[in-house]
C-alpha atoms as a PDB file:
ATOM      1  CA  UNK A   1      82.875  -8.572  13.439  1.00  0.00           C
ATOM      2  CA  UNK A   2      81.207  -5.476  14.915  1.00  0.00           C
ATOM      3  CA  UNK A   3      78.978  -5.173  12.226  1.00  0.00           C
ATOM      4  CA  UNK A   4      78.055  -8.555  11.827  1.00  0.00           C
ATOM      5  CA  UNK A   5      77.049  -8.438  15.245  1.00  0.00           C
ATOM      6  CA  UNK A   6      74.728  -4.961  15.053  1.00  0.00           C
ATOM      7  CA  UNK A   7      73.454  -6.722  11.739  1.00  0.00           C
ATOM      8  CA  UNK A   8      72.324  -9.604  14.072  1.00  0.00           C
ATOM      9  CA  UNK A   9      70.961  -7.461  16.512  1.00  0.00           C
ATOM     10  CA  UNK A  10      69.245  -5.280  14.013  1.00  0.00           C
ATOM     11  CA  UNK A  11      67.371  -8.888  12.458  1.00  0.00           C
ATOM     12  CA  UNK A  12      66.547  -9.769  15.776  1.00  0.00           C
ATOM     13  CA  UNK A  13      64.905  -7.267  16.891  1.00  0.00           C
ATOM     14  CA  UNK A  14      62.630  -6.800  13.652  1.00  0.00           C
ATOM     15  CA  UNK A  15      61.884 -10.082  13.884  1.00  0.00           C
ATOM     16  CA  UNK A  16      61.173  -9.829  17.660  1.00  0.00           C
ATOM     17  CA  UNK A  17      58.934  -6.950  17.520  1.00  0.00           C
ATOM     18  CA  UNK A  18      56.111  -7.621  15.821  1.00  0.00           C
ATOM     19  CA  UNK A  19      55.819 -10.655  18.256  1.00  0.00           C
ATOM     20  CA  UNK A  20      55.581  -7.881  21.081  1.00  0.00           C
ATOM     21  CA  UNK A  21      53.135  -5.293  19.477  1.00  0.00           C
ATOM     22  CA  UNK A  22      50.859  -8.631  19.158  1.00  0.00           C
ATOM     23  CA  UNK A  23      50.668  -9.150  22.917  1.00  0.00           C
ATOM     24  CA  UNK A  24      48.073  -7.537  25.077  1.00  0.00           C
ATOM     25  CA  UNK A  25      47.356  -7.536  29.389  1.00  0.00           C
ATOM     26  CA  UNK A  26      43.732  -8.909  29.703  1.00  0.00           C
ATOM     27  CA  UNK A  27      41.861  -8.038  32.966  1.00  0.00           C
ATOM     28  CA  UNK A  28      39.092 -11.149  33.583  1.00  0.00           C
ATOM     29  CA  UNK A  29      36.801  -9.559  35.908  1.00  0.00           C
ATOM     30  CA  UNK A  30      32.998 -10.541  37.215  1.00  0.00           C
ATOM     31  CA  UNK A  31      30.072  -8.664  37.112  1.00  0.00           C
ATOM     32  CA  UNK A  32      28.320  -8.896  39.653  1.00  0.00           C
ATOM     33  CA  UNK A  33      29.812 -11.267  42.207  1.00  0.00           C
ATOM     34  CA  UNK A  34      31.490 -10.716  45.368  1.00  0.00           C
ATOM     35  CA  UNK A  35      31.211  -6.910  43.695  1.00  0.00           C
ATOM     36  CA  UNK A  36      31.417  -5.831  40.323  1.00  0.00           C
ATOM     37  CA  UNK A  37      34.552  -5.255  38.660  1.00  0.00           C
ATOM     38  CA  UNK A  38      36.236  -7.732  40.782  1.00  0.00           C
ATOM     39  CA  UNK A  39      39.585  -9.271  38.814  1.00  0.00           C
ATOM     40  CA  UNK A  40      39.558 -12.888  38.898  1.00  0.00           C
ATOM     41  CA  UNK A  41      42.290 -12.867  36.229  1.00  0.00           C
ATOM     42  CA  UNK A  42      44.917 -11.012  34.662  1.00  0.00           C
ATOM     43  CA  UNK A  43      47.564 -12.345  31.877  1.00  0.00           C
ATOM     44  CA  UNK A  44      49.218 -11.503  28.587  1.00  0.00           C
ATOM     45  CA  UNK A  45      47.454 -12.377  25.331  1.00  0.00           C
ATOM     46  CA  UNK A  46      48.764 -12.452  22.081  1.00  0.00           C
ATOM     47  CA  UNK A  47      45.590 -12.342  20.489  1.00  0.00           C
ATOM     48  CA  UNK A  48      47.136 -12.671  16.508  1.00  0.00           C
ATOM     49  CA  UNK A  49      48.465 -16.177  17.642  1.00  0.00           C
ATOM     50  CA  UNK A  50      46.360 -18.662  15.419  1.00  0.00           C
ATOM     51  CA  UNK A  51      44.062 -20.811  16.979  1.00  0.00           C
ATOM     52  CA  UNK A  52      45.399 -24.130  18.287  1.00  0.00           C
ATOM     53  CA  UNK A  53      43.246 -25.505  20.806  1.00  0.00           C
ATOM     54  CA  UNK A  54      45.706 -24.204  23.584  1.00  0.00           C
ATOM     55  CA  UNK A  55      45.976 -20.359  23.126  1.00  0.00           C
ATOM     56  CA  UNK A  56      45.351 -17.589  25.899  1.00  0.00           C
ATOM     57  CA  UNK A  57      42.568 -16.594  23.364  1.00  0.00           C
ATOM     58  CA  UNK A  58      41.042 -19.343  23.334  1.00  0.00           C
ATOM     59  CA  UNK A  59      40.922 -20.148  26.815  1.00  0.00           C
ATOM     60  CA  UNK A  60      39.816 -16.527  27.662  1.00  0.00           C
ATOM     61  CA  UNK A  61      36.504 -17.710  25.139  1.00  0.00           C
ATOM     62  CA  UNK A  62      36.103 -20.720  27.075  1.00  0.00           C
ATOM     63  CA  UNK A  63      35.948 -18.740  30.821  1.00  0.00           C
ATOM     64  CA  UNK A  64      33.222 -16.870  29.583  1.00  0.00           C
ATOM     65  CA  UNK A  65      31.318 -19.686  29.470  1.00  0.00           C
ATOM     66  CA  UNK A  66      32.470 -20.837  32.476  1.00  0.00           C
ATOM     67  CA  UNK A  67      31.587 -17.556  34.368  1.00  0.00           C
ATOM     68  CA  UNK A  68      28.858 -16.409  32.383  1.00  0.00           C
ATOM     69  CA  UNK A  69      28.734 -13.302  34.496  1.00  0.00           C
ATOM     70  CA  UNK A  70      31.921 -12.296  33.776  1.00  0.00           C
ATOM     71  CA  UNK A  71      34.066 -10.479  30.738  1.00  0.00           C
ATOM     72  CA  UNK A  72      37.494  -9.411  29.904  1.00  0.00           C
ATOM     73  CA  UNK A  73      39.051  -6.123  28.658  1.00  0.00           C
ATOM     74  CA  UNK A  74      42.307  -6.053  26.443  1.00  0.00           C
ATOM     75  CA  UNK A  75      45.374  -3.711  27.420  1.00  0.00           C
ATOM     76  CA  UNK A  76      48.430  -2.907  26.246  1.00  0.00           C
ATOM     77  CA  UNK A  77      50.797  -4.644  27.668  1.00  0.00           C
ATOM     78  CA  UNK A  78      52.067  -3.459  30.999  1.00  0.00           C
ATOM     79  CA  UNK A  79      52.782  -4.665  34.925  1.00  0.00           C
ATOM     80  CA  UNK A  80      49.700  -6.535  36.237  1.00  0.00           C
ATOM     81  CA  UNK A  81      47.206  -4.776  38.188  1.00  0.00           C
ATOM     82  CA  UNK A  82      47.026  -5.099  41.811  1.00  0.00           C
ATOM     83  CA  UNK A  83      43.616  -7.839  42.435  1.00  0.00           C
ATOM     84  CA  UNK A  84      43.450  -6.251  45.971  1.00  0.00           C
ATOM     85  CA  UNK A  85      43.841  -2.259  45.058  1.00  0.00           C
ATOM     86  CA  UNK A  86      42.022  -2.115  42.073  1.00  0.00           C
ATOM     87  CA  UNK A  87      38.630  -3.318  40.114  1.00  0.00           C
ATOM     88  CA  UNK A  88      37.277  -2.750  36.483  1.00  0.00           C
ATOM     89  CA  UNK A  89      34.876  -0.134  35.712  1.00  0.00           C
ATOM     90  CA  UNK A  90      32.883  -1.141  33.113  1.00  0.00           C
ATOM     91  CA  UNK A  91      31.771   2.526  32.142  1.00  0.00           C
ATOM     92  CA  UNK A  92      35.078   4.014  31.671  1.00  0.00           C
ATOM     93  CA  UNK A  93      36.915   0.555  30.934  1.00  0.00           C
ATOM     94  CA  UNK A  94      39.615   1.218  32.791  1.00  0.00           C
ATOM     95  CA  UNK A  95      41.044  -0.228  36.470  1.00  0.00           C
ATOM     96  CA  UNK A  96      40.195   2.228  39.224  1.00  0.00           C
ATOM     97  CA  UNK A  97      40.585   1.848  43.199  1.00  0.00           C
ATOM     98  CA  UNK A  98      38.390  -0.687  45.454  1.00  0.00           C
ATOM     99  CA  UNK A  99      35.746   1.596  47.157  1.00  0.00           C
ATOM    100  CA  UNK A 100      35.604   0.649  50.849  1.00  0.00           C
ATOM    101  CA  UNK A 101      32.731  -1.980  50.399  1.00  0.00           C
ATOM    102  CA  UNK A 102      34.241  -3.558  48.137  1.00  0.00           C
ATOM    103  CA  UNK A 103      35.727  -7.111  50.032  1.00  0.00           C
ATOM    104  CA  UNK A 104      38.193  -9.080  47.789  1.00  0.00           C
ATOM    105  CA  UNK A 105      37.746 -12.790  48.556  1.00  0.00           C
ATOM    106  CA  UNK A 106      41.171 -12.596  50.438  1.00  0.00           C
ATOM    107  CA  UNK A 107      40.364  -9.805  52.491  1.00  0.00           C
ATOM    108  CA  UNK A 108      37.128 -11.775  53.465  1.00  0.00           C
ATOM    109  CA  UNK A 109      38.833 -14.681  53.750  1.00  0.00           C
ATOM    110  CA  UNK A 110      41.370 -12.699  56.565  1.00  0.00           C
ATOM    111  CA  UNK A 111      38.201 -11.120  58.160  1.00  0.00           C
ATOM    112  CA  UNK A 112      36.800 -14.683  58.546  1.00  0.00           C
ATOM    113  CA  UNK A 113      39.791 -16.109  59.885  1.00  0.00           C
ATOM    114  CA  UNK A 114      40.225 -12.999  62.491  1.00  0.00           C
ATOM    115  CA  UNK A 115      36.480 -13.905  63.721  1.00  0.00           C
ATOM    116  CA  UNK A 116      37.048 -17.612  64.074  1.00  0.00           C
ATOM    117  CA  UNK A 117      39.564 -16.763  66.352  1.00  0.00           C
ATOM    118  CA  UNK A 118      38.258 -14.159  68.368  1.00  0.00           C
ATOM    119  CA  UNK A 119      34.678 -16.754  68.383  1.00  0.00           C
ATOM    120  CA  UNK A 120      36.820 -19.647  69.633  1.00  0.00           C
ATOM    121  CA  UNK A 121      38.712 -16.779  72.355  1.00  0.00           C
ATOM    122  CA  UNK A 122      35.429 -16.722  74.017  1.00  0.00           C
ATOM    123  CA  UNK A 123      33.870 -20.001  73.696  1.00  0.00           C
ATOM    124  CA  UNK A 124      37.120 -21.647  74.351  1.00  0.00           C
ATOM    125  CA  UNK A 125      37.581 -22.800  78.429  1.00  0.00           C
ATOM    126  CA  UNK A 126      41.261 -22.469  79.227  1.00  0.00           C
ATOM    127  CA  UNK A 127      42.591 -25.878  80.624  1.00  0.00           C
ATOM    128  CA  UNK A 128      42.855 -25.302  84.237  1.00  0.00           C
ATOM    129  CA  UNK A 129      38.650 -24.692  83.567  1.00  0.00           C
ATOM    130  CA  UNK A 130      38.651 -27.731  81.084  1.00  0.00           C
ATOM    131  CA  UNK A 131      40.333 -29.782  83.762  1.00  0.00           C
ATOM    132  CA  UNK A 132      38.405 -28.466  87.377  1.00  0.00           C
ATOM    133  CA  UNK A 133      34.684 -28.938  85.490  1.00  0.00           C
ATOM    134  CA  UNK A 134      36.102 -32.556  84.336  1.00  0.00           C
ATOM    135  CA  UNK A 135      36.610 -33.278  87.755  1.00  0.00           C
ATOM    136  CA  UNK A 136      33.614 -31.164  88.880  1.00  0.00           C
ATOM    137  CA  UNK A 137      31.372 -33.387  86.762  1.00  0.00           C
ATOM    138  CA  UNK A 138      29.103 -35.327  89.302  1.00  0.00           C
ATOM    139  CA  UNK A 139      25.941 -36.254  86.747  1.00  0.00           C
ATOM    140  CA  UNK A 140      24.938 -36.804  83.000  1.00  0.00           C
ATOM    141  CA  UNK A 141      23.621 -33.488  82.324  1.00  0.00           C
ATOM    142  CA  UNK A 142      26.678 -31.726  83.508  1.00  0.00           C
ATOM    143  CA  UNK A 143      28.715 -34.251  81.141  1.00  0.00           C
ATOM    144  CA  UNK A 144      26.136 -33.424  78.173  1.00  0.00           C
ATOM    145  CA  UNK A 145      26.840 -29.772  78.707  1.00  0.00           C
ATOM    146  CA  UNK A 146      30.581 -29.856  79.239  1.00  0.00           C
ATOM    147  CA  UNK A 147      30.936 -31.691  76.330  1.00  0.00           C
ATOM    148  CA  UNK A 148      28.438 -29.645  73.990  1.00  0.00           C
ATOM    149  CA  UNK A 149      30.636 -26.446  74.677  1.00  0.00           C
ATOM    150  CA  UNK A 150      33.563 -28.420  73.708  1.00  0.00           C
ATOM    151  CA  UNK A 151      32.131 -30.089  70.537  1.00  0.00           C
ATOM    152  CA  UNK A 152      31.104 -27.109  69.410  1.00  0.00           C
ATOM    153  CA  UNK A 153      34.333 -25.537  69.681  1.00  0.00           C
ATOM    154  CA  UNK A 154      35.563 -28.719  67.958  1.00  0.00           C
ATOM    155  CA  UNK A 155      33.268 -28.199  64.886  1.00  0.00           C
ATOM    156  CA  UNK A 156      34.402 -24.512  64.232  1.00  0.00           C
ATOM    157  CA  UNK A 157      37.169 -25.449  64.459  1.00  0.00           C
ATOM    158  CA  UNK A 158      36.761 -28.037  61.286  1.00  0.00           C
ATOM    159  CA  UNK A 159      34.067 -26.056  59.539  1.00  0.00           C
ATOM    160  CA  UNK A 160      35.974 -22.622  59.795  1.00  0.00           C
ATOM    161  CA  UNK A 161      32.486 -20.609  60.964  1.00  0.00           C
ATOM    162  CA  UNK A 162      30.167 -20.940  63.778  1.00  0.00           C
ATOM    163  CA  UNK A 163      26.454 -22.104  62.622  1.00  0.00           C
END
């Protein structure tokens, strides 16, 4: 019984290797744009797998044209890299550390968000204001103004940046 079972293992993992060697990491990164070397994508590959219309491989063909200022670099296969610690070099083709210019969409998408809110801190009245210039309010233009400042705080607010 022992050996049937270390015969069974043995199969299986002849069979089952090949299948691994195959498979690569692929790093999808841009060119140019927000800096260069930025990884938009990162995956396993198996790029022996015959083309079917639904392959990695294939797709990976079809982002290039989607991004045309963009490429992808093959691996072996290993743990993902880190989008927001590390970009491409395309001289040395391999993944080295963000320099400090180099803003991933999520970090500008946090540095964004921490503006909004400090914008809206100082344009924003707090209600005992809101409420004393509401009752303050004697003519039109003081209206029109009162509710400027507020509309605009309104439209940040639904935009997600001051204009």
């Amino acid at each position: 019984m022992k050996r049937i079972a270390i015969a069974i293992f043995l199969i299986l993992a002849l069979v089952a290797t090949p299948a691994l060697a195959a498979k690569q990491l692929f790093v999808f990164y841009e060119k140019t744009s927000p800096f260069p070397g930025f990884i938009r994508f990162t995956g396993q590959v198996d790029m022996a797998q015959a083309p079917d219309g639904s392959t990695i491989k294939e797709r990976l063909v079809e982002l290039k044209t989607q991004y045309p200022d963009a490429d992808y670099h093959l691996y072996p296969l290993g743990p993902k890299p880190d989008r927001e610690a590390v970009k491409y070099d395309q001289a040395t083709q391999t993944l080295v550390p963000l320099e400090p210019g180099d803003i991933t969409p999520k970090a500008q998408a946090a540095l964004d968000k921490t503006q909004k809110e400090q914008d809206m801190a100082a344009n924003l009245p707090s209600w005992s204001q809101v409420n004393n210039a509401i009752n303050n309010i004697s003519n039109l233009a003081e209206a029109k103004a009162f509710l400027k400042k507020l509309a605009r705080v309104v439209y940040w607010d639904v935009k997600n940046r001051p204009d």
